[in-house]
Protein backbone atom coordinates (compact mmCIF):
# COMPACT_ATOMS: atom_id res chain seq x y z
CA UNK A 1 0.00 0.00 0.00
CA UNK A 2 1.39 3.29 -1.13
CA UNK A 3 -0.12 5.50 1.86
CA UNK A 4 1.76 5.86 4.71
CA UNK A 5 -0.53 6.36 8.14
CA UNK A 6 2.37 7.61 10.00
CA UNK A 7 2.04 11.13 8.40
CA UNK A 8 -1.52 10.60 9.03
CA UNK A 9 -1.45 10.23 12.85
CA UNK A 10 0.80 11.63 15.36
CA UNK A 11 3.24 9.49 16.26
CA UNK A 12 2.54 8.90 19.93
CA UNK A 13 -0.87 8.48 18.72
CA UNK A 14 -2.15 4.57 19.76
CA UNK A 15 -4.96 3.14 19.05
CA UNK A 16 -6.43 1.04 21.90
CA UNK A 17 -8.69 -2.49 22.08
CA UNK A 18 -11.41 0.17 23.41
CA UNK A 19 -11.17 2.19 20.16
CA UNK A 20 -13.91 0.71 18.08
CA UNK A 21 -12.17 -0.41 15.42
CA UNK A 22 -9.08 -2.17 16.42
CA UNK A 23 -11.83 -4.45 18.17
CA UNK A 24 -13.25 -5.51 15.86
CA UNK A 25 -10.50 -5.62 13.86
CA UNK A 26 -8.70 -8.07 16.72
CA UNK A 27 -11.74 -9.82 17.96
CA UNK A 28 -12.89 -11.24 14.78
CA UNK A 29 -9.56 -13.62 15.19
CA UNK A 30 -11.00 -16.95 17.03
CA UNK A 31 -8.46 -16.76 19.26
CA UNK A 32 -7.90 -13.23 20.81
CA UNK A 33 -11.77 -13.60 21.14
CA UNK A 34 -11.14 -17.05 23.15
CA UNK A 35 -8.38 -15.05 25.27
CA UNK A 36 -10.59 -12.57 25.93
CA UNK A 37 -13.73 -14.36 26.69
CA UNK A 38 -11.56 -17.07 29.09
CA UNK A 39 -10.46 -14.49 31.26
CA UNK A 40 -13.93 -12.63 31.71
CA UNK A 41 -15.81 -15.94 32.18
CA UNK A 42 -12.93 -17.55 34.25
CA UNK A 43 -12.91 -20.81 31.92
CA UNK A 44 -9.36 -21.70 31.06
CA UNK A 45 -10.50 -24.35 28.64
CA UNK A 46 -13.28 -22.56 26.40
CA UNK A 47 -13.38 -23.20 22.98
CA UNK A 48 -14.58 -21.35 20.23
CA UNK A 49 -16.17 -22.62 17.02
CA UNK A 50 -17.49 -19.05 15.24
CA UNK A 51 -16.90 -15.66 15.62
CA UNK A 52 -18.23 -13.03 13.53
CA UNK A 53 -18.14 -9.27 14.08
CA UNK A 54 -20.98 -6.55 12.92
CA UNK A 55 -23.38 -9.36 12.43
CA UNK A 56 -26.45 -7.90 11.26
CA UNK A 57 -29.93 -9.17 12.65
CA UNK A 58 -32.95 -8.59 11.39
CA UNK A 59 -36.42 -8.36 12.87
CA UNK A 60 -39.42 -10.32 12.32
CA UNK A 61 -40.37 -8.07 9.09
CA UNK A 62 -36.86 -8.72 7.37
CA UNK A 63 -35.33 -5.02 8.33
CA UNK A 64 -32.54 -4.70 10.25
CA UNK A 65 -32.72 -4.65 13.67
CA UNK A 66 -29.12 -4.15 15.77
CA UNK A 67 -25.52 -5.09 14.87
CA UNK A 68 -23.74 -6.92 16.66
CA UNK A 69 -20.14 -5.97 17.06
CA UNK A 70 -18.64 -9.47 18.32
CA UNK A 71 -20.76 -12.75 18.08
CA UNK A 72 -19.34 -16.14 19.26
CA UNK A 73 -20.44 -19.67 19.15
CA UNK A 74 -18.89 -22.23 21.42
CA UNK A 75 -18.96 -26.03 21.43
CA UNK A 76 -21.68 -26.29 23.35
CA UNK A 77 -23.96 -24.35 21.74
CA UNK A 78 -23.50 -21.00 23.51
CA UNK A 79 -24.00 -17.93 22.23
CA UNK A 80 -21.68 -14.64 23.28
CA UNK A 81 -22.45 -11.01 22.45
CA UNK A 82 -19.18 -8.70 23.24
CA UNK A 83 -19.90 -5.09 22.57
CA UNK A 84 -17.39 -2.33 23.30
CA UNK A 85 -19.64 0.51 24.26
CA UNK A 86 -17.53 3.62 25.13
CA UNK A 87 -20.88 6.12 25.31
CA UNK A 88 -22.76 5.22 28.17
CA UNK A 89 -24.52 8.73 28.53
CA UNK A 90 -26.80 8.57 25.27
CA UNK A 91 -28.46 5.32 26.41
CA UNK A 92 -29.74 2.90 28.63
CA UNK A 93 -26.97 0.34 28.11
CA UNK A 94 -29.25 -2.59 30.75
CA UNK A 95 -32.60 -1.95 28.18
CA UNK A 96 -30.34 -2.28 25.77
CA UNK A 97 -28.94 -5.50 26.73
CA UNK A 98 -32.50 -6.63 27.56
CA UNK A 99 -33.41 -6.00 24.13
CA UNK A 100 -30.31 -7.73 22.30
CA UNK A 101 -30.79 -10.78 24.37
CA UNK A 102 -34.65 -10.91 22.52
CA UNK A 103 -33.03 -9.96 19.23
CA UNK A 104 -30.37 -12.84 19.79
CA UNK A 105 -33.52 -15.41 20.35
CA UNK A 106 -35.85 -14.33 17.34
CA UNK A 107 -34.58 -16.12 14.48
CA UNK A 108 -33.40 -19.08 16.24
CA UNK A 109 -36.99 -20.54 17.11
CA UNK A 110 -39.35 -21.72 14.39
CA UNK A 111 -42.54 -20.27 14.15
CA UNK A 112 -46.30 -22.09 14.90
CA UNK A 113 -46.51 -25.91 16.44
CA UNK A 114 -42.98 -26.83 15.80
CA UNK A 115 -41.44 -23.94 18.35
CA UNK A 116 -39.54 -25.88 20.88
CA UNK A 117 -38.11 -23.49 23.78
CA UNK A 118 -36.09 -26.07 25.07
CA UNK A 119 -34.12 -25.73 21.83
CA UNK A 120 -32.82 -22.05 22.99
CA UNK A 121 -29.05 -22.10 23.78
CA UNK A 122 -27.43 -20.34 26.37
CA UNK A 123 -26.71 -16.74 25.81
CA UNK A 124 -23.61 -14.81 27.37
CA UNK A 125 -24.21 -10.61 26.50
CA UNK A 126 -20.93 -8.77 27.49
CA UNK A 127 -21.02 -4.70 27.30
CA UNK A 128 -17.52 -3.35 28.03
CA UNK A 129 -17.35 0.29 29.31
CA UNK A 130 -15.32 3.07 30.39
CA UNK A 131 -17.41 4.39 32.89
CA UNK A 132 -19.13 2.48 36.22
CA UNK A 133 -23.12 2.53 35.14
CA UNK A 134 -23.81 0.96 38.69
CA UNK A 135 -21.47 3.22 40.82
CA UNK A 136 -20.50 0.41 42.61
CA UNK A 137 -16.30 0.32 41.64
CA UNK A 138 -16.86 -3.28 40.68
CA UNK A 139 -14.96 -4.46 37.24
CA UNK A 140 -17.38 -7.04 36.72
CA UNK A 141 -21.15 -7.17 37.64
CA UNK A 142 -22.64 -10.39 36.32
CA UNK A 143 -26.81 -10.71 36.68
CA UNK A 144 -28.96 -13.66 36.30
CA UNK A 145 -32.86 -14.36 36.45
CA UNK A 146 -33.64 -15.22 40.10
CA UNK A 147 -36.71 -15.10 42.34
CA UNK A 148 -36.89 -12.58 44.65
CA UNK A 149 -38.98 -14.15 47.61
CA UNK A 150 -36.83 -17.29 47.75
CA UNK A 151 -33.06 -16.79 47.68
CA UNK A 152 -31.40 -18.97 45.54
CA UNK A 153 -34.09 -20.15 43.08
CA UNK A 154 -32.66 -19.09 39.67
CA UNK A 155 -35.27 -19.07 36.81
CA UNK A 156 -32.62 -21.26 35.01
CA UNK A 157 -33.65 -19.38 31.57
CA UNK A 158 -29.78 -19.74 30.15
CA UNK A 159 -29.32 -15.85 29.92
CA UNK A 160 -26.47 -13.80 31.85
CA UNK A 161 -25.36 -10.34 30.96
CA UNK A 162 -22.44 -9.12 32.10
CA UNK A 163 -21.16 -5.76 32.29
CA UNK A 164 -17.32 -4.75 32.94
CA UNK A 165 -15.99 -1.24 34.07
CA UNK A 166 -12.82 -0.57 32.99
CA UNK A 167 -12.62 2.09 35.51
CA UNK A 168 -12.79 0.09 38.98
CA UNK A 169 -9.64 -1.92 40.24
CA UNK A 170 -11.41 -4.42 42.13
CA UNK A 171 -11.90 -7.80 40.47
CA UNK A 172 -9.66 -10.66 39.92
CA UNK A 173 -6.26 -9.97 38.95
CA UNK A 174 -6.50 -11.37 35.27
CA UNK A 175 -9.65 -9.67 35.05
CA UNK A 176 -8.61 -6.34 36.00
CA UNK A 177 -5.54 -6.22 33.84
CA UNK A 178 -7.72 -7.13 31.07
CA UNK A 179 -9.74 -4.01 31.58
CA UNK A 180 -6.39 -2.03 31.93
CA UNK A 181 -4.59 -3.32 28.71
CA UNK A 182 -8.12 -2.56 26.59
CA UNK A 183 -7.87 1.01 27.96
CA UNK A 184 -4.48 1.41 27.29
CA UNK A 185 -3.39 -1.80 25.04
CA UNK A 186 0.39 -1.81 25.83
CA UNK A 187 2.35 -4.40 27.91
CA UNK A 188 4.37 -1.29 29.50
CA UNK A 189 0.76 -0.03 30.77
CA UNK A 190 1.86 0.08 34.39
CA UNK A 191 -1.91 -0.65 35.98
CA UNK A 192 -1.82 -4.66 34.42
CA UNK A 193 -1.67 -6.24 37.51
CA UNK A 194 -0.63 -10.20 35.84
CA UNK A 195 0.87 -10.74 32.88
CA UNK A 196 -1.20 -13.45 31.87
CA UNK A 197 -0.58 -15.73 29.05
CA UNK A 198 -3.94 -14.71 27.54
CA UNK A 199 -2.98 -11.23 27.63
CA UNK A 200 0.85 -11.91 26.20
CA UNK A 201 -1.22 -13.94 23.00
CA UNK A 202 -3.83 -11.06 22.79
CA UNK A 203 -1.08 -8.57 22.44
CA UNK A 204 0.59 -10.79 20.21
CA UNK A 205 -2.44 -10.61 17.98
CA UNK A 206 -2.82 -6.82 18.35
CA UNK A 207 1.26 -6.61 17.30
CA UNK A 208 0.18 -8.90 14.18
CA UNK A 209 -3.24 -6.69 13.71
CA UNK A 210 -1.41 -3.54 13.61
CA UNK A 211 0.98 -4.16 11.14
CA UNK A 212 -1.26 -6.03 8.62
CA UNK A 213 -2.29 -3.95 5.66
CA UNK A 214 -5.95 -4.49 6.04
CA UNK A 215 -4.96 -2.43 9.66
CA UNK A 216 -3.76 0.42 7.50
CA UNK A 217 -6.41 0.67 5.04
CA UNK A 218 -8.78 0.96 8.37
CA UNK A 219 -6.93 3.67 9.49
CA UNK A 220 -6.96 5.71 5.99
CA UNK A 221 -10.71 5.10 6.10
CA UNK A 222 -10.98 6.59 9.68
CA UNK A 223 -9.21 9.47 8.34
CA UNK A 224 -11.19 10.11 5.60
CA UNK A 225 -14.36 9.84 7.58
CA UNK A 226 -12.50 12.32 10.06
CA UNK A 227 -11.94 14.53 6.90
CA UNK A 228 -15.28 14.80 5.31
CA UNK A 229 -16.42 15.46 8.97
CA UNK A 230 -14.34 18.30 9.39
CA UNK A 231 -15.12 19.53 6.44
CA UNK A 232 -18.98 19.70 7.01
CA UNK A 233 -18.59 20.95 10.31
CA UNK A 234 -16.65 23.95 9.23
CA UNK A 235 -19.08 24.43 6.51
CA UNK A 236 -21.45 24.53 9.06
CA UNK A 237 -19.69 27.02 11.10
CA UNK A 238 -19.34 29.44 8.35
CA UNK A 239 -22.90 29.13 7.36
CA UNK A 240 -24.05 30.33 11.62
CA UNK A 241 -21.52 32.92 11.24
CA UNK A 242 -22.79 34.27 8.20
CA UNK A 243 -26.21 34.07 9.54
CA UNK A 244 -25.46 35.33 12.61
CA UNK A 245 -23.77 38.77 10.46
CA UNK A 246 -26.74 39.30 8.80
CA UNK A 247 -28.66 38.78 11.96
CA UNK A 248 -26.46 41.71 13.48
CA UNK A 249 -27.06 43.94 10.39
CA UNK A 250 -30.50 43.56 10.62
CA UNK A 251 -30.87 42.76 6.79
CA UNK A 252 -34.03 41.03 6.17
CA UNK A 253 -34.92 37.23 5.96
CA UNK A 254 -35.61 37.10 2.44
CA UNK A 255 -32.45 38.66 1.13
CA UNK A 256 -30.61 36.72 3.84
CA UNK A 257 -31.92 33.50 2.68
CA UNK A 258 -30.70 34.28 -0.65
CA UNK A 259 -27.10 35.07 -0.26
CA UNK A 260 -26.79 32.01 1.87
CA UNK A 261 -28.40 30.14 -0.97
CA UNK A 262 -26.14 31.05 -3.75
CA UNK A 263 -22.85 31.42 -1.35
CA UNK A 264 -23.07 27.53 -0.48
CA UNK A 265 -25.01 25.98 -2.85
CA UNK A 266 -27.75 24.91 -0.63
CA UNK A 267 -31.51 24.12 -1.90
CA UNK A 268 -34.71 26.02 -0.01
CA UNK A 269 -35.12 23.38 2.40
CA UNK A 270 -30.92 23.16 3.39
CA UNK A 271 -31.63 27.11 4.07
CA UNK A 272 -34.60 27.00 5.76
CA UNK A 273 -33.40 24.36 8.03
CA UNK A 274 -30.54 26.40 8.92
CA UNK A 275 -32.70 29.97 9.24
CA UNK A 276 -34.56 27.91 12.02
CA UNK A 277 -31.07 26.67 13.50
CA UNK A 278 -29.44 30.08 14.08
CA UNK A 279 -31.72 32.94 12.86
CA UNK A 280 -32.36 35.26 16.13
C-alpha cells in the first residue's frame, strides 16, 4: 500500500482495544476472542467454534434490527455477544442488553406448532465500558434471572449479561488487567496487575493486527471519515456565522436567505433548516 498512516497520525498516537475499530478488527480472530472471553468468564478451557463481528440481525419483518459488534459460538452451543460501548450517557446500556438478548432469540426458534423453547441455547451478553453505570467500583457485575422471595431459586432461563468497568480496580487480577490493557493496550501499561498468558497472545495478535495492511487501510478510512467530517462541520460554522452577520445587520430574511443560498449551494429546504437553527 502506497499510503503511509504515519504522516496521518501523530506518532505517539495509539490506538487502543477500546477504540472501536481495532476491536473488531482483533476480535474477529478466534483466538484473541477465546483469550478474551476465558479471562472474563474464568474458563481456562473454552473453545470457540465461530466468531463473527458486525453481524447484522434482522427483525421479524426482514429489516434490520441491531448489529452486533462481536458474536461467538462455542462447542456447546452457547451464544456470546461482546460489545465495546464507550458512550454510556446517550443510552440505557441494561434496556439495551434486555433487548439484544430478545433480538439474539428471534430467528433461532421456528414459528407455529414446531417452536420448541427447550431448543434455545445459552446466551452470554458482554457490554464493556469506560465508565461504572452501577457506581459500585466493581470491574465485573454479572446478573442472572432469580426469584426474589426465595433466595437462591434461579429461573434457570440460560441468559447472563455481564457488564465490565474498565474504571474500577477491584476484580480478579486477570480480570482487572484485562480491563487495563483494553484502555491502554500496551504491555508497559503500568496498571496490568498479571501478565497473563492470555494477555501476552492477545497482544501478540494486536502486534500482528497492527501491522497487517488491512490495519492500515482501516486507518486511511478513519481518516477520511475524520476529513469529510471536518469539512462539514466547518461548513457549518461558516454558514451560523454568516447568519449570525446578517442577523447583526438587521438585513431582512428574504435577502438573507438568498445570499446564503447562492454562497453555499444549498436548496430552499438546506436554508430553511438552517434559518430555524441560528436565525435570532
Amino acid at each position: 500500500m502506497e499510503k503511509d498512516t504515519e504522516n496521518v497520525f501523530p506518532a505517539e498516537y495509539q490506538f487502543n482495544l477500546s477504540d472501536f475499530a481495532l476491536f473488531l478488527s482483533v476480535m474477529k480472530n478466534k483466538r484473541a476472542y477465546e483469550c478474551t472471553l476465558s479471562i472474563i468468564l474464568e474458563e481456562e478451557k473454552l473453545e470457540l467454534e465461530e466468531v463473527k463481528v458486525e453481524q447484522v440481525i434482522l427483525n421479524h419483518s426482514g429489516k434490520r434490527a441491531i448489529r452486533l459488534d462481536a458474536w461467538a459460538k462455542d462447542r456447546n452451543n452457547r451464544q456470546f455477544n461482546m460489545e465495546m460501548q464507550n458512550d454510556t450517557s446517550s443510552d440505557n446500556i441494561p434496556k439495551r442488553s434486555r433487548y439484544y438478548q430478545g433480538m439474539l432469540d428471534t430467528p433461532i426458534l421456528k414459528s407455529g406448532k414446531e417452536t420448541k423453547y427447550k431448543e434455545l441455547p445459552s446466551t452470554v451478553i458482554i457490554f464493556i465500558t469506560q465508565e461504572d453505570i452501577f457506581k459500585k467500583d466493581l470491574a465485573k457485575y454479572t446478573f442472572t434471572e432469580q426469584c426474589e422471595e426465595v433466595a437462591g431459586l434461579h429461573l434457570e432461563d440460560g441468559t447472563t449479561k455481564i457488564f465490565l468497568n474498565m474504571s474500577s480496580k477491584k476484580g480478579s487480577k486477570e480480570l482487572v488487567s484485562l480491563l487495563q490493557y483494553m484502555k491502554e493496550t500496551t504491555l508497559e501499561n503500568p496498571n496490568i496487575l498479571v501478565k497473563d498468558r492470555r494477555i501476552l497472545e492477545l497482544d501478540h495478535i494486536v502486534s500482528e493486527v497492527k501491522e497487517s495492511e488491512e490495519w492500515e487501510a482501516i486507518q486511511m478510512n478513519i481518516l477520511e471519515i475524520g476529513i469529510e467530517k471536518g469539512k462539514e462541520e466547518e461548513r457549518e460554522n461558516g454558514i451560523r456565522a454568516l447568519i449570525e452577520s446578517f442577523c447583526e445587520l438587521q438585513i431582512p430574511i428574504e435577502d438573507a436567505q438568498k445570499k446564503i443560498k447562492e454562497k453555499f449551494s444549498l436548496d430552499n429546504e438546506e436554508v430553511e433548516r438552517y434559518i430555524k437553527k441560528y436565525w435570532k
